[in-house]
Protein backbone atom coordinates (compact mmCIF):
# COMPACT_ATOMS: atom_id res chain seq x y z
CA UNK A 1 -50.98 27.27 -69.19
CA UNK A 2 -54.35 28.41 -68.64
CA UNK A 3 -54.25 27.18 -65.04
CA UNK A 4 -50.91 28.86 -64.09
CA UNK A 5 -52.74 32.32 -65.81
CA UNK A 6 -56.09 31.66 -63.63
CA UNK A 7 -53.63 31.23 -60.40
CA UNK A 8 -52.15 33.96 -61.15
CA UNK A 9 -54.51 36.31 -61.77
CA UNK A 10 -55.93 34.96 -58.19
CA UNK A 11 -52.79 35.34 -56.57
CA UNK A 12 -53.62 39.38 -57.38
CA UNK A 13 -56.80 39.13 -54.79
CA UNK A 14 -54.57 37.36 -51.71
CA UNK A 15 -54.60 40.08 -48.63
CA UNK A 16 -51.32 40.88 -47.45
CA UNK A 17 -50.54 40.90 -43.95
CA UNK A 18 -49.43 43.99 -41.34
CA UNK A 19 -46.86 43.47 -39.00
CA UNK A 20 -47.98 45.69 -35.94
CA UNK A 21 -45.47 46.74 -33.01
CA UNK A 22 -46.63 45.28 -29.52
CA UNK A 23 -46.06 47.71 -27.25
CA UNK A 24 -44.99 46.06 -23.81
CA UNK A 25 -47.08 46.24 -20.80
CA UNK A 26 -45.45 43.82 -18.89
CA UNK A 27 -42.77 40.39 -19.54
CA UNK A 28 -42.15 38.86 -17.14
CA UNK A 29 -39.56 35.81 -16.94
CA UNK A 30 -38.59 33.60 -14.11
CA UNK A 31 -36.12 33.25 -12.52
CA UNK A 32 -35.11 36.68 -13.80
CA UNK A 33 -37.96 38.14 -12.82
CA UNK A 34 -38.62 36.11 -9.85
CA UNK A 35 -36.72 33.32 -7.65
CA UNK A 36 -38.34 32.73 -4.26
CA UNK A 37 -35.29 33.85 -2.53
CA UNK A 38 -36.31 36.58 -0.17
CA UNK A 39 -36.75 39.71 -2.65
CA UNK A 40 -40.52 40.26 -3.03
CA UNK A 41 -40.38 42.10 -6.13
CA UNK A 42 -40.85 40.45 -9.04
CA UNK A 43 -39.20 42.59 -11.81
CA UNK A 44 -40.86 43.58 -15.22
CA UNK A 45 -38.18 42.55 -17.80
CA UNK A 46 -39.33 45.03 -20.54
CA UNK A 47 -39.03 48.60 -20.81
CA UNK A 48 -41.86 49.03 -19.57
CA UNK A 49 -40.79 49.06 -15.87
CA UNK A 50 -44.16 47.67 -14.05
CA UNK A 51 -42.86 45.46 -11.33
CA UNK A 52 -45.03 44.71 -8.40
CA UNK A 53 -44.63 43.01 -5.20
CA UNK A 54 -45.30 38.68 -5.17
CA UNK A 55 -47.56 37.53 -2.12
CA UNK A 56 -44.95 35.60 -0.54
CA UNK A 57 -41.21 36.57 -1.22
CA UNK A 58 -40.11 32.88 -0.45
CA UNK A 59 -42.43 31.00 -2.44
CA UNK A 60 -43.89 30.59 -6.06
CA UNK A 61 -40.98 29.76 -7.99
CA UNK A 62 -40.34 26.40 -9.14
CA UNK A 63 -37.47 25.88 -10.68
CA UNK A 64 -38.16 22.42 -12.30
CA UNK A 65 -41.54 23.15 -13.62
CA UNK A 66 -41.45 24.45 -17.46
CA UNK A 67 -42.88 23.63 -20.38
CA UNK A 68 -41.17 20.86 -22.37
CA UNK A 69 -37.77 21.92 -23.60
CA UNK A 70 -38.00 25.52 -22.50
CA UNK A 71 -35.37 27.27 -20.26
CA UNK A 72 -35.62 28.65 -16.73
CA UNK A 73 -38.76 28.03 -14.28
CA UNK A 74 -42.46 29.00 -13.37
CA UNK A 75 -44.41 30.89 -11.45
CA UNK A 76 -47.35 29.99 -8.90
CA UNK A 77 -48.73 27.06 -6.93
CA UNK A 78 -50.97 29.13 -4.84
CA UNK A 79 -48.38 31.84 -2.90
CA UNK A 80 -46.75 33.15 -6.53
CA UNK A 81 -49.34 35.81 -7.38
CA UNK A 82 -49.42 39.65 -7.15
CA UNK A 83 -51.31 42.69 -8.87
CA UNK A 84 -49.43 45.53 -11.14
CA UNK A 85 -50.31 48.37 -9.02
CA UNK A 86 -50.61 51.11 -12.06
CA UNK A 87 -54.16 51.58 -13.14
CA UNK A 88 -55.95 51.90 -16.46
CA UNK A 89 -53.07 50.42 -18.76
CA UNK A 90 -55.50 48.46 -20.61
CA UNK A 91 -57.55 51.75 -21.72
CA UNK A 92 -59.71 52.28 -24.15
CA UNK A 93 -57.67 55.40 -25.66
CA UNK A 94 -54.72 53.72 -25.96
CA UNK A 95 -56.11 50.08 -27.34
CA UNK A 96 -57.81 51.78 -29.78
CA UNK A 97 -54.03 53.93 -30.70
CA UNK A 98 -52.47 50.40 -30.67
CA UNK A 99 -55.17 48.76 -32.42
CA UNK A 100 -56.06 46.63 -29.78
CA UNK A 101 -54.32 44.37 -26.99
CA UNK A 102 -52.66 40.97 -26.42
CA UNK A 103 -52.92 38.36 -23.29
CA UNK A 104 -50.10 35.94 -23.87
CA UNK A 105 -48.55 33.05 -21.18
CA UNK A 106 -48.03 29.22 -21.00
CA UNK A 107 -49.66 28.07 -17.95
CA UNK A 108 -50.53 24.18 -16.22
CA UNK A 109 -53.74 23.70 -14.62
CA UNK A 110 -53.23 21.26 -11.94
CA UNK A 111 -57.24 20.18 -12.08
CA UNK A 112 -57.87 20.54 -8.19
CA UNK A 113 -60.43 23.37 -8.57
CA UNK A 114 -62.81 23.61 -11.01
CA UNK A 115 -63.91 27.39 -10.24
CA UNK A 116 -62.77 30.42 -12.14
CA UNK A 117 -58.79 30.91 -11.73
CA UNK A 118 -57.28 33.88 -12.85
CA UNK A 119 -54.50 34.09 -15.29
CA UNK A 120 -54.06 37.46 -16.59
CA UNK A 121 -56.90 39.81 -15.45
CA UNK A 122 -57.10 43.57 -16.18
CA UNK A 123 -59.21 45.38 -13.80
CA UNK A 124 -61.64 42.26 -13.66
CA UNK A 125 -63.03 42.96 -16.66
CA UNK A 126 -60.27 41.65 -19.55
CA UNK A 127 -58.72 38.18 -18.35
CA UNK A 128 -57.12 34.59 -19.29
CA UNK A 129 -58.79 32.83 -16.93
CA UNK A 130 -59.28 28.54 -16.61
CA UNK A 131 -62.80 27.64 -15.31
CA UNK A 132 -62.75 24.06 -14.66
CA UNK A 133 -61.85 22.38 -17.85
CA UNK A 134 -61.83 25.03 -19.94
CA UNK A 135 -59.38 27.97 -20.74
CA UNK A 136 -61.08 31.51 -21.69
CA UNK A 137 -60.59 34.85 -22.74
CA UNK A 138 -63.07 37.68 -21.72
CA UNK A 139 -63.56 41.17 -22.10
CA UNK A 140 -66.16 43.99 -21.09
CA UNK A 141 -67.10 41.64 -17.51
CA UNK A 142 -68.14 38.65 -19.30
CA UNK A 143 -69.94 40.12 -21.85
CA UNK A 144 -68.13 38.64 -24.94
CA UNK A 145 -66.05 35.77 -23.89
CA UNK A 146 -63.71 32.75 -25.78
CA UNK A 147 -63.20 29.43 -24.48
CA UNK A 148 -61.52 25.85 -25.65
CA UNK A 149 -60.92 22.76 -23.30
CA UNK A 150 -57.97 22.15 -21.56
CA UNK A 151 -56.91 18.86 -19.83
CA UNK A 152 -55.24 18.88 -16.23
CA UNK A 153 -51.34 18.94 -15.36
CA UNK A 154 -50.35 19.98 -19.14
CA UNK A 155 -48.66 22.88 -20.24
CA UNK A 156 -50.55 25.12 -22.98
CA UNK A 157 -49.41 28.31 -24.78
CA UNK A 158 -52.53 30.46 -24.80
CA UNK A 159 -52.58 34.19 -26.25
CA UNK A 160 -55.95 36.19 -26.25
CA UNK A 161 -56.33 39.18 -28.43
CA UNK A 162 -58.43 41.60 -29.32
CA UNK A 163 -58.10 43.44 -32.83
CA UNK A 164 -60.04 46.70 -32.78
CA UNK A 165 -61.54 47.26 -36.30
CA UNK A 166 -61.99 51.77 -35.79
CA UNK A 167 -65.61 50.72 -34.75
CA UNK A 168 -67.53 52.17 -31.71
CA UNK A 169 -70.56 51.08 -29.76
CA UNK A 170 -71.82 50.44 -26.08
CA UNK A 171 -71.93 48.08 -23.72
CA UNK A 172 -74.14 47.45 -20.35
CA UNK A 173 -74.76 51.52 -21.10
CA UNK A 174 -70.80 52.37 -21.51
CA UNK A 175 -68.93 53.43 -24.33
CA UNK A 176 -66.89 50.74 -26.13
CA UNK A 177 -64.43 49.81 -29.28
CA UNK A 178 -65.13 47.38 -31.53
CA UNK A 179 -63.43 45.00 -33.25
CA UNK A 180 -62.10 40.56 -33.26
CA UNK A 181 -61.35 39.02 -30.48
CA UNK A 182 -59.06 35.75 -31.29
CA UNK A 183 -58.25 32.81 -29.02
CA UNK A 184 -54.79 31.16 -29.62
CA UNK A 185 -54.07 27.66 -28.02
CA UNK A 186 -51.32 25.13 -28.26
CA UNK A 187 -50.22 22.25 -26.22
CA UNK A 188 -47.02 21.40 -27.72
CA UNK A 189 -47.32 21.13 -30.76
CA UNK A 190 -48.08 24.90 -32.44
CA UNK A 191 -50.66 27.62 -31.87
CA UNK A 192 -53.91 26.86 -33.37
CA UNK A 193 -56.70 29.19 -33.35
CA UNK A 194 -59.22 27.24 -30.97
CA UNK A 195 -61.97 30.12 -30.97
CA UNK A 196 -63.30 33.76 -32.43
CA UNK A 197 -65.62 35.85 -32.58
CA UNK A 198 -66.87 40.05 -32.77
CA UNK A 199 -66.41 41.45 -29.51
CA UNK A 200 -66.14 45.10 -27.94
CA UNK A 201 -64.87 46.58 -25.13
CA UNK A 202 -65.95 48.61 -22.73
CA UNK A 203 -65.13 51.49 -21.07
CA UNK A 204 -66.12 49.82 -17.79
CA UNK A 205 -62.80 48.25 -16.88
CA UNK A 206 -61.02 51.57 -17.00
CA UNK A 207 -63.89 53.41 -14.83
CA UNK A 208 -62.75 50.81 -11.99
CA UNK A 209 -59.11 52.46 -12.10
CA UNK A 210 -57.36 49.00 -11.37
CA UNK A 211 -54.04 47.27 -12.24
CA UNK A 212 -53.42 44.16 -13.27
CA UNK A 213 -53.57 40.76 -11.39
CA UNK A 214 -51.00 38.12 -12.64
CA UNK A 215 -52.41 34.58 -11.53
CA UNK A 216 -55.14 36.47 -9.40
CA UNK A 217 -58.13 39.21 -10.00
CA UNK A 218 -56.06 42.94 -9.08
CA UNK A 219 -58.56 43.41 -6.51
CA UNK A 220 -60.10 39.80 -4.79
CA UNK A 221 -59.24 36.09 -4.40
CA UNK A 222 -59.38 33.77 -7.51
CA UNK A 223 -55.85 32.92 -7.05
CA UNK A 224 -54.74 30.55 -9.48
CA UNK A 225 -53.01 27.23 -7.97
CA UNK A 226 -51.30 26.55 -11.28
CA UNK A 227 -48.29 27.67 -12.45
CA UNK A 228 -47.30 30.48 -15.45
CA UNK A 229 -44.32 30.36 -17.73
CA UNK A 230 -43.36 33.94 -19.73
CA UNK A 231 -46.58 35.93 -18.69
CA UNK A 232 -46.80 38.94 -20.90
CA UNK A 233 -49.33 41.86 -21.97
CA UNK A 234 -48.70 44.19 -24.53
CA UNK A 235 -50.84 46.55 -26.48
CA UNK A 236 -51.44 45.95 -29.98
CA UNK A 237 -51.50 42.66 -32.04
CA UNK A 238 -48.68 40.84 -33.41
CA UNK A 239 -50.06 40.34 -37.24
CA UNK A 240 -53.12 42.13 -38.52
CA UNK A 241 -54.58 40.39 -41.37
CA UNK A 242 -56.10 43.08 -43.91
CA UNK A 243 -59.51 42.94 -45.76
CA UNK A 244 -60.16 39.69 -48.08
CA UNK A 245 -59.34 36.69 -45.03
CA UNK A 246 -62.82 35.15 -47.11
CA UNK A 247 -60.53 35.25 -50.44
CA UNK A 248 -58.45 32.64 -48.77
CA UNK A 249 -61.27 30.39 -48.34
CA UNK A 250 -62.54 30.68 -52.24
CA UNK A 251 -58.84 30.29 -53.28
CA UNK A 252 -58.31 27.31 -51.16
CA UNK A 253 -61.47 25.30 -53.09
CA UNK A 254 -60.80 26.82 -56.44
CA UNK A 255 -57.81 25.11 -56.15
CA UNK A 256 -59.10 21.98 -54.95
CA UNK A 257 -61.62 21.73 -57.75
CA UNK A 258 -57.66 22.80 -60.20
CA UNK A 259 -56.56 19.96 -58.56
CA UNK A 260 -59.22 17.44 -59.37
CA UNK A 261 -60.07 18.04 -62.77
CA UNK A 262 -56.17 17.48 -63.19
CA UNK A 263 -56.16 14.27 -61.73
């Protein structure tokens, strides 16, 4: 009885969890967005509307090429790859209104370059990107960055976020929001969370005024030779953990020790 009291009264000190609203930037599906058939536009399917023209409007769609058990096709193998033309959607102002932003796509890394490949990069300065064997999430040019290994010609769900925390600061001289940045991985078998750490970003990204490059950087080369599934960017976070994550630790060996002196 005096256990069950003591669990209770620690249940009082778990932090509850916020549901946020992720406001789309960009989702992009294939074939529905894209299907190699002639039409070079490869169509935003939220409301968001940001479509943007493919590199090559017969190529980069394959329709046999998904992750296991999922529906539809993927997008790449050099020629799929294109840049959302409408600047600064990644801003400061309105990750900091949103309370923060969210990189999310299943891609396959092939293994035939070992350079930096772009993913998802905003403005060159926010990005999934693979470098060699290794799968990363950057922000403010490189100046806080997330990584966790990745072996060749497998499909992995990755999702990069950054949770603003109201905080300010600067970075390389430029204004910048504070706050977690969180790298999510899985390769089949449910998103872990591979790597995290205190970031901040910068203002820099938005003084470029650039879009978005989808399996390239929105302004030079690093194509990426793999292939995406589902691509999406949204501001905000999906779940925002409140203060007391550290109570969850403490609970978790109080009631290990419960456990033991029960035994």
């Amino acid at each position: 009885m005096k256990q069950l009291l003591f669990a209770l009264s620690l249940s009082a000190l778990l932090p509850s969890v916020t549901t946020a609203t992720l406001v789309p930037i960009v989702e992009l599906s294939f074939p529905a967005s894209f299907d190699a058939t002639g039409n070079a536009t490869v169509v935003d399917q939220s409301t968001a509307g940001n479509d943007f023209t493919t590199f090559n409007a017969n190529a980069g769609y394959n329709a046999s090429l998904a992750p296991s058990g999922m529906p539809g096709g993927s997008y790449g193998g050099g020629p799929g790859h294109g840049i959302i033309p409408t600047i600064d959607l990644l801003n400061n102002t309105d990750v900091a209104a949103n309370g923060g932003f969210t990189m999310d796509t299943w891609f396959l890394w092939p293994g035939a370059f070992s350079d930096s490949r772009k993913l998802i990069d905003y403005a060159g300065t926010e990005l999934l990107r693979t470098n060699g064997s290794k799968v990363e999430f950057r922000i403010s040019n490189g100046s806080f960055v997330l990584d966790a290994d990745i072996v060749q010609d497998t499909w992995y769900h990755v999702i990069g976020e950054f949770i603003t925390d109201g905080g300010t600061s600067t970075v390389g001289g430029m204004d910048a929001i504070t706050g977690t940045m969180n790298l999510w991985l899985d390769s089949g078998s449910g998103l872990i969370l591979a790597d995290t750490s205190a970031g901040a970003k910068s203002t820099f990204g938005d003084s470029l005024d650039r879009g978005i490059g989808i399996n390239r950087h929105p302004t030079a080369s690093e194509f990426n030779q793999g292939y995406l599934y589902n691509p999406a960017v949204y501001l905000g976070v999906s779940t925002v953990p409140e203060p007391g994550t550290m109570t969850l630790v403490a609970l978790g060996s109080i009631a290990l020790l419960l456990r033991r002196r029960t035994a």
